[in-house]
C-alpha atoms as a PDB file:
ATOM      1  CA  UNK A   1     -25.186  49.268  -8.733  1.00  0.00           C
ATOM      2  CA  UNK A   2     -22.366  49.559  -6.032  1.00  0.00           C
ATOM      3  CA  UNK A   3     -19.340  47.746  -6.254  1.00  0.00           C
ATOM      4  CA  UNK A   4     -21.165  45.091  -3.496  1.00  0.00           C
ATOM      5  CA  UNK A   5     -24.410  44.028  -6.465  1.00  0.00           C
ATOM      6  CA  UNK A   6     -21.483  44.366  -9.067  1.00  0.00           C
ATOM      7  CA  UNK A   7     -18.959  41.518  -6.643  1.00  0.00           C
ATOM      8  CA  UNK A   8     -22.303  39.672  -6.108  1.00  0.00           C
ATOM      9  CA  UNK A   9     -22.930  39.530  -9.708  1.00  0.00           C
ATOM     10  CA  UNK A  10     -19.746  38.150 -10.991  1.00  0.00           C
ATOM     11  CA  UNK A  11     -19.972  35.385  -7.823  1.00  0.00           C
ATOM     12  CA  UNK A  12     -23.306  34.114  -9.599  1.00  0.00           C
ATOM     13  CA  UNK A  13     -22.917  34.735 -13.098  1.00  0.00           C
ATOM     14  CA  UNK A  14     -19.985  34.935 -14.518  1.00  0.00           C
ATOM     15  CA  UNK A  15     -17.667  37.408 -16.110  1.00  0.00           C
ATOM     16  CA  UNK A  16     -16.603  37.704 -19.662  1.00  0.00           C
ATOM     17  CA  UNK A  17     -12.868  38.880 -19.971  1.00  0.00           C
ATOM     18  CA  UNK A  18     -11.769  41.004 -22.911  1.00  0.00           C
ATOM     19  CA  UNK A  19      -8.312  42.090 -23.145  1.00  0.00           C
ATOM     20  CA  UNK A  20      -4.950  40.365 -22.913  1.00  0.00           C
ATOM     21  CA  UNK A  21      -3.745  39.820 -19.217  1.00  0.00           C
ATOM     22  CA  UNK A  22      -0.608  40.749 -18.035  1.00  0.00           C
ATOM     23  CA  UNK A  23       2.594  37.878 -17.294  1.00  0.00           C
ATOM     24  CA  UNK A  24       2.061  36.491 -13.570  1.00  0.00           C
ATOM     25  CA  UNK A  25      -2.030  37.391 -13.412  1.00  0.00           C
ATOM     26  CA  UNK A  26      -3.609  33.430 -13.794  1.00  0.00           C
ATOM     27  CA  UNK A  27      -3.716  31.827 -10.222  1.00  0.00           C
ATOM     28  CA  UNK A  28      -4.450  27.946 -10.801  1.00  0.00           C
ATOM     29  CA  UNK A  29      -6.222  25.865  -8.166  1.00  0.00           C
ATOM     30  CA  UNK A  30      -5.393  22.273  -7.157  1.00  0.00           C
ATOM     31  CA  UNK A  31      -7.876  21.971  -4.127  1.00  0.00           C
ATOM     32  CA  UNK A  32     -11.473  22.927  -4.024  1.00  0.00           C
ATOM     33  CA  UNK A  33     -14.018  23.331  -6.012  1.00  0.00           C
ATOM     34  CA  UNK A  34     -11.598  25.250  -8.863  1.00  0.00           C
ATOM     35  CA  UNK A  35      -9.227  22.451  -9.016  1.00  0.00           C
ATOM     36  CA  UNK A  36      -8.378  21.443 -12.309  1.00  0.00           C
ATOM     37  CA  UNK A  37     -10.085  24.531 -14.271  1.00  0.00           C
ATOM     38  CA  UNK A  38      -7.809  26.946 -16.633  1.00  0.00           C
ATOM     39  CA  UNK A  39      -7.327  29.200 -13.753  1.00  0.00           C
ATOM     40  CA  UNK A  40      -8.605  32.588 -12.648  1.00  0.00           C
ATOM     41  CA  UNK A  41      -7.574  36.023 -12.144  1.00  0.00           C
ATOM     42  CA  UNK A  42      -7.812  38.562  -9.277  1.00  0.00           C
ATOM     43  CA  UNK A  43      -9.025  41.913 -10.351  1.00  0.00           C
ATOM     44  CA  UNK A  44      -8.895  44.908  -7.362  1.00  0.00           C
ATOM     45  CA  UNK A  45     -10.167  47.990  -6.995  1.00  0.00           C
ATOM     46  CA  UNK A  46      -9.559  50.436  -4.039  1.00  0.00           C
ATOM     47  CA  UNK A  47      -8.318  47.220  -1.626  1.00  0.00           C
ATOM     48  CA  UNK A  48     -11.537  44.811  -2.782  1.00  0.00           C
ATOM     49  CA  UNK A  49     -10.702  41.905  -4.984  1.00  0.00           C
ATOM     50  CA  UNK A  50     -12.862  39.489  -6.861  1.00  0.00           C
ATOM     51  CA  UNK A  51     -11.464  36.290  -8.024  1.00  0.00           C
ATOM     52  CA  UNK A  52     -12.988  35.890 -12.178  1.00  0.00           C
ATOM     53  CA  UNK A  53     -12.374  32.157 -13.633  1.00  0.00           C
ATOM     54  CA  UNK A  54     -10.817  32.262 -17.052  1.00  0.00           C
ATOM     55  CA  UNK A  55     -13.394  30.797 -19.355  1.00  0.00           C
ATOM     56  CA  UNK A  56     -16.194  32.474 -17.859  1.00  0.00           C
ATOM     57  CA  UNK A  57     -19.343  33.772 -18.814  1.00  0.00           C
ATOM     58  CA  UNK A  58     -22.027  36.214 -17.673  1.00  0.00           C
ATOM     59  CA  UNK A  59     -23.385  39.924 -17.648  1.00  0.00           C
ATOM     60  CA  UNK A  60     -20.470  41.243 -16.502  1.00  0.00           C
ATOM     61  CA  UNK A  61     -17.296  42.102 -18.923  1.00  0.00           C
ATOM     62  CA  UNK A  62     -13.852  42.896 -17.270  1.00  0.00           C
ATOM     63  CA  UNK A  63     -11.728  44.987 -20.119  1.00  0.00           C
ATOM     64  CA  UNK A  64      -8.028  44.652 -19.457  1.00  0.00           C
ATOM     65  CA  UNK A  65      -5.523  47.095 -20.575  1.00  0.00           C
ATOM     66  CA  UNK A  66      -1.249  46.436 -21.347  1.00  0.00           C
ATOM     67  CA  UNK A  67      -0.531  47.894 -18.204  1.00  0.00           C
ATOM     68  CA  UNK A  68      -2.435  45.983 -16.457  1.00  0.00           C
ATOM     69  CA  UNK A  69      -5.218  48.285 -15.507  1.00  0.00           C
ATOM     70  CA  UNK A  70      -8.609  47.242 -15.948  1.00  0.00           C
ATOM     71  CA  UNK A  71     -12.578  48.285 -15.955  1.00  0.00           C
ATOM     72  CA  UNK A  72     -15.028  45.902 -14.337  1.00  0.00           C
ATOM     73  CA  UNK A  73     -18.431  46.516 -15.662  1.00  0.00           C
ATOM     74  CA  UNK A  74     -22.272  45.329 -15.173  1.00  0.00           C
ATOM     75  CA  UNK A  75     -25.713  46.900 -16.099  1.00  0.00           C
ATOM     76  CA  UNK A  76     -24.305  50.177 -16.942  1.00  0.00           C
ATOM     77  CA  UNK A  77     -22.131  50.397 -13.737  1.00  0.00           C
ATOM     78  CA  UNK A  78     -18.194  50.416 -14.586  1.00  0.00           C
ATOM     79  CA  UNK A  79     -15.655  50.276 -11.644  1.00  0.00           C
ATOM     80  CA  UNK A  80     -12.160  50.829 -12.229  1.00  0.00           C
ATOM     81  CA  UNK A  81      -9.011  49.119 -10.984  1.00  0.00           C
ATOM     82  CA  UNK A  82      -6.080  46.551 -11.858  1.00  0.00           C
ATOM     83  CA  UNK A  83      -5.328  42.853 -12.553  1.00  0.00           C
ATOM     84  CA  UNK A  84      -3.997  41.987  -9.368  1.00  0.00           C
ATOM     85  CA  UNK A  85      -0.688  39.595  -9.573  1.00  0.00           C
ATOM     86  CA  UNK A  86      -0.194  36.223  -7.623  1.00  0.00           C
ATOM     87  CA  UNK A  87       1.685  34.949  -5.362  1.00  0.00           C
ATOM     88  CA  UNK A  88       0.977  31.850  -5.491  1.00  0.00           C
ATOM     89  CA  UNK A  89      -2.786  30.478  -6.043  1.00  0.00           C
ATOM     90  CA  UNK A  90      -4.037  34.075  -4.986  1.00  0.00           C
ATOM     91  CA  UNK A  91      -2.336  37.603  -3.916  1.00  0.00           C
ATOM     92  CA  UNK A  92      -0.053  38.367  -1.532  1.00  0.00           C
ATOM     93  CA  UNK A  93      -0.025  35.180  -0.086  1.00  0.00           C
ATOM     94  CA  UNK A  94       1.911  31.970  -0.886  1.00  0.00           C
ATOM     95  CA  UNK A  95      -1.193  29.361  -1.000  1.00  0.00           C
ATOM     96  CA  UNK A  96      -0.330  25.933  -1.431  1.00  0.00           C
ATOM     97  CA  UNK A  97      -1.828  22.205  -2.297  1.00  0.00           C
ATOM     98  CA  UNK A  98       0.117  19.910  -0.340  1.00  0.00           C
ATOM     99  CA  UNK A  99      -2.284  16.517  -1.605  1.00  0.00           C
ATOM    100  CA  UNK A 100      -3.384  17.081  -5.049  1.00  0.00           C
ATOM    101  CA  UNK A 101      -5.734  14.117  -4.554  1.00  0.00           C
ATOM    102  CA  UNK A 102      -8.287  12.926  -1.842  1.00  0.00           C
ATOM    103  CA  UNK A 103      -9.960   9.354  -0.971  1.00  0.00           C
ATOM    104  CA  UNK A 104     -13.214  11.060  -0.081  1.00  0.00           C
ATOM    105  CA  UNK A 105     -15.645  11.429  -3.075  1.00  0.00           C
ATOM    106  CA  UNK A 106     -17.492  15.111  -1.626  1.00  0.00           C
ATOM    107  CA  UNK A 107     -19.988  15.591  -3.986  1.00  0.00           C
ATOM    108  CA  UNK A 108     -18.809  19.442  -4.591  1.00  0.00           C
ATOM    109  CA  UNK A 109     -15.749  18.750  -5.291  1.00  0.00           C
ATOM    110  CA  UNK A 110     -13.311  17.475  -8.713  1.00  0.00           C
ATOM    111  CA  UNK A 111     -10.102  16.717  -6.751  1.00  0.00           C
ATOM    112  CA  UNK A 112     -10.799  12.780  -6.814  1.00  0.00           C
ATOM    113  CA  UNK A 113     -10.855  13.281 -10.389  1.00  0.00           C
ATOM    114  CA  UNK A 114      -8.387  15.075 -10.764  1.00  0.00           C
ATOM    115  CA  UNK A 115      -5.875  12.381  -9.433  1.00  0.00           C
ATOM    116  CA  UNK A 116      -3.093  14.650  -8.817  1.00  0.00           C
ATOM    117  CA  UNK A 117       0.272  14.123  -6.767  1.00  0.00           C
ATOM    118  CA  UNK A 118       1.351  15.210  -3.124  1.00  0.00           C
ATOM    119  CA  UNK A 119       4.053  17.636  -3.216  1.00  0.00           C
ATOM    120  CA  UNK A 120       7.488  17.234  -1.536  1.00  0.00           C
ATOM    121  CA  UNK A 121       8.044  18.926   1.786  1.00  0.00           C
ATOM    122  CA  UNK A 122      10.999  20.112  -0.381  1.00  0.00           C
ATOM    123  CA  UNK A 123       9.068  21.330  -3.597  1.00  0.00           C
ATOM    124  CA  UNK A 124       6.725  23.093  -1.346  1.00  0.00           C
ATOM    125  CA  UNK A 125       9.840  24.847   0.721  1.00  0.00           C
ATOM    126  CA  UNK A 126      11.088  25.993  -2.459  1.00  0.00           C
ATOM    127  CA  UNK A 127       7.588  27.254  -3.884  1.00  0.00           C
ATOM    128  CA  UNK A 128       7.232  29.181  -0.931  1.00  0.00           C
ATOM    129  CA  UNK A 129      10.963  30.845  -1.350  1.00  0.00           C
ATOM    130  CA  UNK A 130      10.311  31.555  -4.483  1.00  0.00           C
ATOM    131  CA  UNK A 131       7.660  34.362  -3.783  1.00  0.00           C
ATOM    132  CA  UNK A 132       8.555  34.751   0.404  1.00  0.00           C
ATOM    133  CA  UNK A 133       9.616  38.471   0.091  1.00  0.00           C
ATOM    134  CA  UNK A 134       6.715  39.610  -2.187  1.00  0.00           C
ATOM    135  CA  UNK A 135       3.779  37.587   0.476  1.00  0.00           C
ATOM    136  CA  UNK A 136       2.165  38.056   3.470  1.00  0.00           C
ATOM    137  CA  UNK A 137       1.442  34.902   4.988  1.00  0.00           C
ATOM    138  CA  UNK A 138       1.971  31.146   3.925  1.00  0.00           C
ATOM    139  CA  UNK A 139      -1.304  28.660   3.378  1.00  0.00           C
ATOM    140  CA  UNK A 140      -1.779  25.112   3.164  1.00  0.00           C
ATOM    141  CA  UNK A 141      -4.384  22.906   2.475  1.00  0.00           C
ATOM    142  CA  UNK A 142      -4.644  19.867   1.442  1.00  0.00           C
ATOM    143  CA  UNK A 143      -6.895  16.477  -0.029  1.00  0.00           C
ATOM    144  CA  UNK A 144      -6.393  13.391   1.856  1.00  0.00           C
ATOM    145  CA  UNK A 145      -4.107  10.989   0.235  1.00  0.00           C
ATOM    146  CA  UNK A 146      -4.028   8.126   2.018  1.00  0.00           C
ATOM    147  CA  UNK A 147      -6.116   9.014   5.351  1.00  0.00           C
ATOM    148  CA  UNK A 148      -7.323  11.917   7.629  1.00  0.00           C
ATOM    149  CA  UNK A 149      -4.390  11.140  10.330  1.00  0.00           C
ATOM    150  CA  UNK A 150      -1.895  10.631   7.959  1.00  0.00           C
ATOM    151  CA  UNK A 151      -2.627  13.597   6.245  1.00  0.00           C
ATOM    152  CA  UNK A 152      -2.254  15.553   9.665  1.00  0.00           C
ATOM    153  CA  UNK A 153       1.082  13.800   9.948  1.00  0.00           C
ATOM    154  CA  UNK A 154       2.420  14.828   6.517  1.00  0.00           C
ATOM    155  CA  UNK A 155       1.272  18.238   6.950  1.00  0.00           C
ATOM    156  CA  UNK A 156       2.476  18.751  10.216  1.00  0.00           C
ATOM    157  CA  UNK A 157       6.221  17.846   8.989  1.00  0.00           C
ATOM    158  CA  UNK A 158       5.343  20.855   6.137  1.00  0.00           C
ATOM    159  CA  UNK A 159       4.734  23.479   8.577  1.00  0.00           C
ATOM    160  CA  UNK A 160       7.116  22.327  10.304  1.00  0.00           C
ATOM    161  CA  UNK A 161       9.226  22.963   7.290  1.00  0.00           C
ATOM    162  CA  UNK A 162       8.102  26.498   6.548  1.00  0.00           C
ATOM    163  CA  UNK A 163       8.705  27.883   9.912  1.00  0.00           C
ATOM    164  CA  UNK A 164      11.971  28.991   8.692  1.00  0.00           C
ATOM    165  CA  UNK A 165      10.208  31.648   6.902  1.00  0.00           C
ATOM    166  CA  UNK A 166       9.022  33.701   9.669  1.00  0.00           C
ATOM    167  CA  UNK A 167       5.529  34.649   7.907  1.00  0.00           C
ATOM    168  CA  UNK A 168       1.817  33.605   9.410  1.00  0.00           C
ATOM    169  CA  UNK A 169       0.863  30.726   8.235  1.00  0.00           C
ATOM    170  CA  UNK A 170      -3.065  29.164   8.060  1.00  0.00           C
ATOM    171  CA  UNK A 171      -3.920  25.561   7.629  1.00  0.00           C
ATOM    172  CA  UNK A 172      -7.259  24.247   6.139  1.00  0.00           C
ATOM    173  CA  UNK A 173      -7.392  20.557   6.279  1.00  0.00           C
ATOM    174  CA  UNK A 174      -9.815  17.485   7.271  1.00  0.00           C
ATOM    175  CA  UNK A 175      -9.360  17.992  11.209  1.00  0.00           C
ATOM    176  CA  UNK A 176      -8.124  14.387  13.266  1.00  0.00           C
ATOM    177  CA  UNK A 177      -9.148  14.403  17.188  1.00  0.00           C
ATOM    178  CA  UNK A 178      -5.977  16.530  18.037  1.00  0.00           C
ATOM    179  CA  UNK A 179      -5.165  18.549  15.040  1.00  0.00           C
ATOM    180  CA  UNK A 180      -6.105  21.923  16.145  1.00  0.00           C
ATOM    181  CA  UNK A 181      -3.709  21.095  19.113  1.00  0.00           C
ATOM    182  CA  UNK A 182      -0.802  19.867  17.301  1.00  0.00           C
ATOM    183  CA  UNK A 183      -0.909  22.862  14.407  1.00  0.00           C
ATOM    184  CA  UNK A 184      -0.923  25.299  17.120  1.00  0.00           C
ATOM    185  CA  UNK A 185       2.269  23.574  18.900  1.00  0.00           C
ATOM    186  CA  UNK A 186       3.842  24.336  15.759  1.00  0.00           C
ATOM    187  CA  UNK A 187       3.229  27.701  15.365  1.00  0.00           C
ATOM    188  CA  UNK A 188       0.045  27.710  12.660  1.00  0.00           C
ATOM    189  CA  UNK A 189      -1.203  31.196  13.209  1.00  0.00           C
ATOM    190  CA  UNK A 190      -4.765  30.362  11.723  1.00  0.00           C
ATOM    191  CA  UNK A 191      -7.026  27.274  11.279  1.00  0.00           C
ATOM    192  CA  UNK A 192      -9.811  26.483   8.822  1.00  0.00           C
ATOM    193  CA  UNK A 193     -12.259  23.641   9.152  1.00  0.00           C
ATOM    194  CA  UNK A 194     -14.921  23.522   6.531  1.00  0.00           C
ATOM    195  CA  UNK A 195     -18.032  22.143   7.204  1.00  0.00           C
ATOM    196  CA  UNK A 196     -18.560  22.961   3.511  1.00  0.00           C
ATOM    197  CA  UNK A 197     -22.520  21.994   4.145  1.00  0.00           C
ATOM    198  CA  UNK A 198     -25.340  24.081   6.311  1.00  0.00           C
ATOM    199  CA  UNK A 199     -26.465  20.961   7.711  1.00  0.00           C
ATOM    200  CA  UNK A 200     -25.471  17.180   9.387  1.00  0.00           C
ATOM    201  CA  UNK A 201     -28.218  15.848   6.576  1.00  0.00           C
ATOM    202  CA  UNK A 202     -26.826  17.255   3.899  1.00  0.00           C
ATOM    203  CA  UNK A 203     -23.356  16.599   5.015  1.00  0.00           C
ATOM    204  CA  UNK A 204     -23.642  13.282   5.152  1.00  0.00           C
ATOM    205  CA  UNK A 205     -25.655  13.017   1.918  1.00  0.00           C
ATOM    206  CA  UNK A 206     -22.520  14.601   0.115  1.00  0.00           C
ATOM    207  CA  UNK A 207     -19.479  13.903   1.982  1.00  0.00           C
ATOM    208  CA  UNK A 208     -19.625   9.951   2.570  1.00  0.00           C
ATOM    209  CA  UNK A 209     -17.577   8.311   5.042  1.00  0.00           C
ATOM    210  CA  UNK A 210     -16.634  11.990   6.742  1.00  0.00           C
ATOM    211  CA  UNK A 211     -17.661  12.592  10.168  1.00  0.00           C
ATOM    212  CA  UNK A 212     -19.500  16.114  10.254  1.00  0.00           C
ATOM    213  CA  UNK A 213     -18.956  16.023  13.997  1.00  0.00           C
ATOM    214  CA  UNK A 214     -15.511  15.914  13.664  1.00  0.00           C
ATOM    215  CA  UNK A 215     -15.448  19.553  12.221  1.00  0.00           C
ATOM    216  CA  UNK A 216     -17.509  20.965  14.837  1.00  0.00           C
ATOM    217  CA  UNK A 217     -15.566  19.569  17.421  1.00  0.00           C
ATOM    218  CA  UNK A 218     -12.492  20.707  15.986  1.00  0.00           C
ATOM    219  CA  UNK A 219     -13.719  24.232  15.486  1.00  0.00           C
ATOM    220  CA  UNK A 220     -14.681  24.655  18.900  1.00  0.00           C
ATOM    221  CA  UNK A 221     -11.475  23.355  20.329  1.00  0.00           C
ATOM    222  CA  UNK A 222      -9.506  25.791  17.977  1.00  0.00           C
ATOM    223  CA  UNK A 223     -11.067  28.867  20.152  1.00  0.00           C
ATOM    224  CA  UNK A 224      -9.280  28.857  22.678  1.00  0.00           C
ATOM    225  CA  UNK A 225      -5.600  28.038  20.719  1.00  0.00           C
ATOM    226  CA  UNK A 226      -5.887  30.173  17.655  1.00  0.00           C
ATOM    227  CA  UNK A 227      -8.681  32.909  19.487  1.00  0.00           C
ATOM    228  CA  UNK A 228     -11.209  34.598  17.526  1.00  0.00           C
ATOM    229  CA  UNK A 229     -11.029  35.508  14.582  1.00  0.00           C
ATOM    230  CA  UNK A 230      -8.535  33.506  13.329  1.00  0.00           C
ATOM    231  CA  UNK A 231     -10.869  30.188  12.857  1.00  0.00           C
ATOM    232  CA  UNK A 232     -12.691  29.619   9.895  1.00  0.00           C
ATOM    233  CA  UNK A 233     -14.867  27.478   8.196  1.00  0.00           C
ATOM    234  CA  UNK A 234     -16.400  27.403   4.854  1.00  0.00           C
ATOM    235  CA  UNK A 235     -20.191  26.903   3.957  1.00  0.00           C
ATOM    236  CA  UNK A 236     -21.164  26.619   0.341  1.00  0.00           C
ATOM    237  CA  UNK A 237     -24.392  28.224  -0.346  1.00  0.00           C
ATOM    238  CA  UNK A 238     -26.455  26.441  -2.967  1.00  0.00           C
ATOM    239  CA  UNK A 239     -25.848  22.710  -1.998  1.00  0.00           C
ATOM    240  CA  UNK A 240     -29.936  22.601  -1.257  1.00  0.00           C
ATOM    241  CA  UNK A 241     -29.952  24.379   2.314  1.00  0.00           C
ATOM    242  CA  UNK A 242     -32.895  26.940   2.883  1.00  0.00           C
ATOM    243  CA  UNK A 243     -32.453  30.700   3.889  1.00  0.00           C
ATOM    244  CA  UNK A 244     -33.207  29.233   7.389  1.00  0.00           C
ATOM    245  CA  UNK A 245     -30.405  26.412   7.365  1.00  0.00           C
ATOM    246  CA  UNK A 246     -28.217  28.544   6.230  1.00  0.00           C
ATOM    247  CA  UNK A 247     -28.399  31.448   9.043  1.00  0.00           C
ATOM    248  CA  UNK A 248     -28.899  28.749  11.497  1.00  0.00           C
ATOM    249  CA  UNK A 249     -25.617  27.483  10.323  1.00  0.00           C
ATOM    250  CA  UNK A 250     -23.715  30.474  10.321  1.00  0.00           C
ATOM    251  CA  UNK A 251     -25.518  31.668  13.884  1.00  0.00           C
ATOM    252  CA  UNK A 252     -23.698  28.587  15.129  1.00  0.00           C
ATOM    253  CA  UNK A 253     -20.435  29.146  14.088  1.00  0.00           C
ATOM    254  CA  UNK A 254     -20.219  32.798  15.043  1.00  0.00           C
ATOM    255  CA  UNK A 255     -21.744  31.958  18.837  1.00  0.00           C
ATOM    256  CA  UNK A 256     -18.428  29.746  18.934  1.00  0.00           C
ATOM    257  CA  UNK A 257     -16.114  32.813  18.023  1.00  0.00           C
ATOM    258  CA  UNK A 258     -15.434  30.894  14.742  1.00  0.00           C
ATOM    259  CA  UNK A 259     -15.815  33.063  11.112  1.00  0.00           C
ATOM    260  CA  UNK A 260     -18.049  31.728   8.266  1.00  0.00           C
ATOM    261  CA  UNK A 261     -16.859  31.650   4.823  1.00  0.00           C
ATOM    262  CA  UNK A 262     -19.718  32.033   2.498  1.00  0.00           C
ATOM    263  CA  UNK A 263     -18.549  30.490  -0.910  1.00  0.00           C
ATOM    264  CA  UNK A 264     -21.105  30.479  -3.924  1.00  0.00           C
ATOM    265  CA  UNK A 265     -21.324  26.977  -4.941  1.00  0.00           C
ATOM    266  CA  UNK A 266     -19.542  26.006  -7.890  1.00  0.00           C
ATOM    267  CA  UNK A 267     -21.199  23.524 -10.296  1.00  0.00           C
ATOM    268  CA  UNK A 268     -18.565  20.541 -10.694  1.00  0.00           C
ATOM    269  CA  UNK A 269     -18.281  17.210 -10.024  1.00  0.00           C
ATOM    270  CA  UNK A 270     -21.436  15.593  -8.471  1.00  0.00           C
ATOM    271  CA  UNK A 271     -22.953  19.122  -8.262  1.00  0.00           C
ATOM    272  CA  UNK A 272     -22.647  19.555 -12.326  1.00  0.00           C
ATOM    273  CA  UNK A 273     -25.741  21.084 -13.139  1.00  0.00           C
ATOM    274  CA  UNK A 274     -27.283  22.573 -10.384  1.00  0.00           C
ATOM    275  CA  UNK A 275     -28.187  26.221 -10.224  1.00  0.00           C
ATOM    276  CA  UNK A 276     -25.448  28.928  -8.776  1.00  0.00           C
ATOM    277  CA  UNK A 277     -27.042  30.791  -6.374  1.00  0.00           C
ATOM    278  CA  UNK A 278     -28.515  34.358  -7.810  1.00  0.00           C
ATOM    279  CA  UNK A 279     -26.338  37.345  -6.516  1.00  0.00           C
ATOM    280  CA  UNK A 280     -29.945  38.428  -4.745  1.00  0.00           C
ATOM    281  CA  UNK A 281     -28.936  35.347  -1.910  1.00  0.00           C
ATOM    282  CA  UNK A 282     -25.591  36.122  -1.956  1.00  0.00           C
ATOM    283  CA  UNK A 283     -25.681  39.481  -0.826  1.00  0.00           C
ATOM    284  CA  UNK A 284     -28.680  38.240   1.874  1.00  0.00           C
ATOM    285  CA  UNK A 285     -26.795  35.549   3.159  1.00  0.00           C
ATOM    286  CA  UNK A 286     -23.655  38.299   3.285  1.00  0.00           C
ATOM    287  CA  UNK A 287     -26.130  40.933   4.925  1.00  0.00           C
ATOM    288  CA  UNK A 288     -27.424  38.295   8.043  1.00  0.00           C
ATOM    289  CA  UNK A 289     -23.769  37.167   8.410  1.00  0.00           C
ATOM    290  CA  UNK A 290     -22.778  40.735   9.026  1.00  0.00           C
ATOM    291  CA  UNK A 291     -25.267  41.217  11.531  1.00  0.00           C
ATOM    292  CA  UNK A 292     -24.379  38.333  13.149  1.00  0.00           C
ATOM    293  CA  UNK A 293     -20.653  39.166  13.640  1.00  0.00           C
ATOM    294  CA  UNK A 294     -21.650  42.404  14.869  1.00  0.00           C
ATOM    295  CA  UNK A 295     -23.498  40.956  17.750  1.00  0.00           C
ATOM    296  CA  UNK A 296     -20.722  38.576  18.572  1.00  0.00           C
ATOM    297  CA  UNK A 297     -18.628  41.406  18.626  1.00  0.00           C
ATOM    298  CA  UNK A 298     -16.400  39.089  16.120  1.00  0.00           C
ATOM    299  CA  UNK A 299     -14.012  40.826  13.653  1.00  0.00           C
ATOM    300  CA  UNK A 300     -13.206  39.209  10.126  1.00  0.00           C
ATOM    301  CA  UNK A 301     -10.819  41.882   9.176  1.00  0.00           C
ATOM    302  CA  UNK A 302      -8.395  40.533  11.771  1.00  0.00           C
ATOM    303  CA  UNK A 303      -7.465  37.850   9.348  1.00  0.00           C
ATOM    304  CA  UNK A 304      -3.770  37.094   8.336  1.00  0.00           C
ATOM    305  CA  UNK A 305      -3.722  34.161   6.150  1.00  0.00           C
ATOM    306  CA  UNK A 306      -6.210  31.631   3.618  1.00  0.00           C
ATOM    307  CA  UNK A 307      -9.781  32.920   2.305  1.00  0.00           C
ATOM    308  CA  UNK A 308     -10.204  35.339   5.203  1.00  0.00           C
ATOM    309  CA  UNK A 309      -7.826  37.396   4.614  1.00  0.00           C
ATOM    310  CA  UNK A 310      -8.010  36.664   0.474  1.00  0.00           C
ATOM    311  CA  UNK A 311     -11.918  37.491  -0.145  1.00  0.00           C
ATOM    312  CA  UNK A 312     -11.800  37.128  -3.210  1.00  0.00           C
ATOM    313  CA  UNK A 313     -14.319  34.108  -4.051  1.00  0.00           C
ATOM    314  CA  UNK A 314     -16.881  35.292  -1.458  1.00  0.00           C
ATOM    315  CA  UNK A 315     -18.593  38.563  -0.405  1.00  0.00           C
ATOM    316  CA  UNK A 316     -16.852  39.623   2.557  1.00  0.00           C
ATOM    317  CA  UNK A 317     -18.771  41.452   5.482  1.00  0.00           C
ATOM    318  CA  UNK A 318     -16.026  44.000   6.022  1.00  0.00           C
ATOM    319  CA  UNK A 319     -14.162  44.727   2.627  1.00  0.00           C
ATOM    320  CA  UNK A 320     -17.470  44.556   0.503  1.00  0.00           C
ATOM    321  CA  UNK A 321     -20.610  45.456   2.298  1.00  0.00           C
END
């Protein structure tokens, strides 16, 4: 077992942690499927990361030493490496929730639940200096408080904001007609629309009241503003989509010149219950999407900012395979 079955693994199953983690280790999420949990922690090994939820269970053990170096072991196979600090939410980057909360009800996701707050553009401004010399790159993403175009509006006025930092900075959130236009007038370095499901059917069985179409179209517009590479979108594998639906998906996006995210679903919320998918699909689903960047000629290691250039909660084509 290479370090890829080992990553794949942990994605589907778990990881026990043993040891006591060093000050400045726990990222906690406030978006996504992780929002609200008791946090997670980054461990690295020769530049590749995996992202291991506190709490967790599974085959695999992670052993922790004071220093901060650690083992990460499965079926007799024991890689070693470090407990990678935060920035904030993951490393070297300075990740941010601007909406703690969101109107839509996505079936994946706990952040309705969760009811939390929308940051000031001040608080985040400060977060960000805060950790600014020891990052890379600035994210944001964001629920949707009060409505898609408002949300736009409000995190518009925090880039906007954050410019004064002189770092890349990605944005992930719901896309309005002319946000891919308006984030690049300001200077947003990457863009990440997530179409979340493999297919309009299942989209609109677990995201009611969003328009699927609105992603696409807002994907293929960022092409030509942010170029490829540096557009993203996340597809959950495990919300019901076959082998098929799920290549066809990700054949789709990477014929625009846009990069797939392939997340592991995360059993929460309305998807409480269902099966994680086994680290056998992971690594095929990670396998086709490598082929099918390599006949696009499309590079994900060109990424600056958000998951892309994180990797830690997916298998990534060129840091894992």
């Amino acid at each position: 077992m290479g370090w890829t079955d080992l990553k794949a693994e942990v994605l589907s199953g778990g990881c026990r942690i043993e040891g006591e983690l060093p000050q400045g280790a726990i990222a906690r999420s406030t978006a996504g499927p992780g929002a609200g949990g008791a946090g997670a922690v980054f461990f690295s090994s020769d530049g590749r990361r995996v992202r291991i939820p506190i709490g967790s269970s599974g085959s695999a053990v992670m052993t922790v030493k004071a220093d901060g170096s650690a083992t990460l072991s499965c079926n007799d196979k024991t890689i070693e490496g470090r407990v990678e600090p935060v920035g904030l939410h993951c490393p070297r980057q300075a990740f941010v929730t601007v909406s703690e909360s969101c109107v839509y009800e996505c079936a994946y996701c706990p952040v309705p639940g969760c009811r939390g707050r929308r940051k000031t553009v001040e608080e985040i401004v400060d977060l960000v200096g805060e950790v600014a010399d020891s990052v890379d790159a600035i994210a944001l993403t964001s629920g949707v408080a009060v409505s898609i175009e408002e949300e736009e509006e409000y995190v518009c006025r925090v880039v906007e904001a954050l410019r004064r930092f002189d770092l890349p900075i990605g944005v992930s959130i719901f896309p309005a007609p002319a946000t891919p236009e308006r984030l690049r007038a300001l200077g947003v370095t990457e863009v990440k629309f997530n179409l979340e499901a493999a297919t309009p059917e299942l989209f609109a069985a677990l995201c009611p009241g969003l328009p699927c179409e609105a992603v696409w179209n807002a994907l293929t517009a960022s092409i030509p503003l942010f170029g490829r590479g540096h557009v993203f979108s996340n597809v959950i594998v495990g919300l019901g989509e076959t082998d098929d639906e799920l290549d066809a998906c990700v054949d789709r996006l990477v014929d625009l010149g846009v990069v797939p995210v392939l997340r592991p679903l995360n059993p929460v919320a309305g998807c409480r219950g269902r099966a994680r998918p086994t680290a056998k699909r992971l690594s095929r689903a990670a396998r086709h999407l490598r082929s099918a960047l390599e006949r696009a000629a499309l590079d994900p290691s060109v990424a600056l900012s958000m998951c892309g250039a994180c990797t830690g909660c997916d298998l990534s084509t060129w840091r894992d395979l």
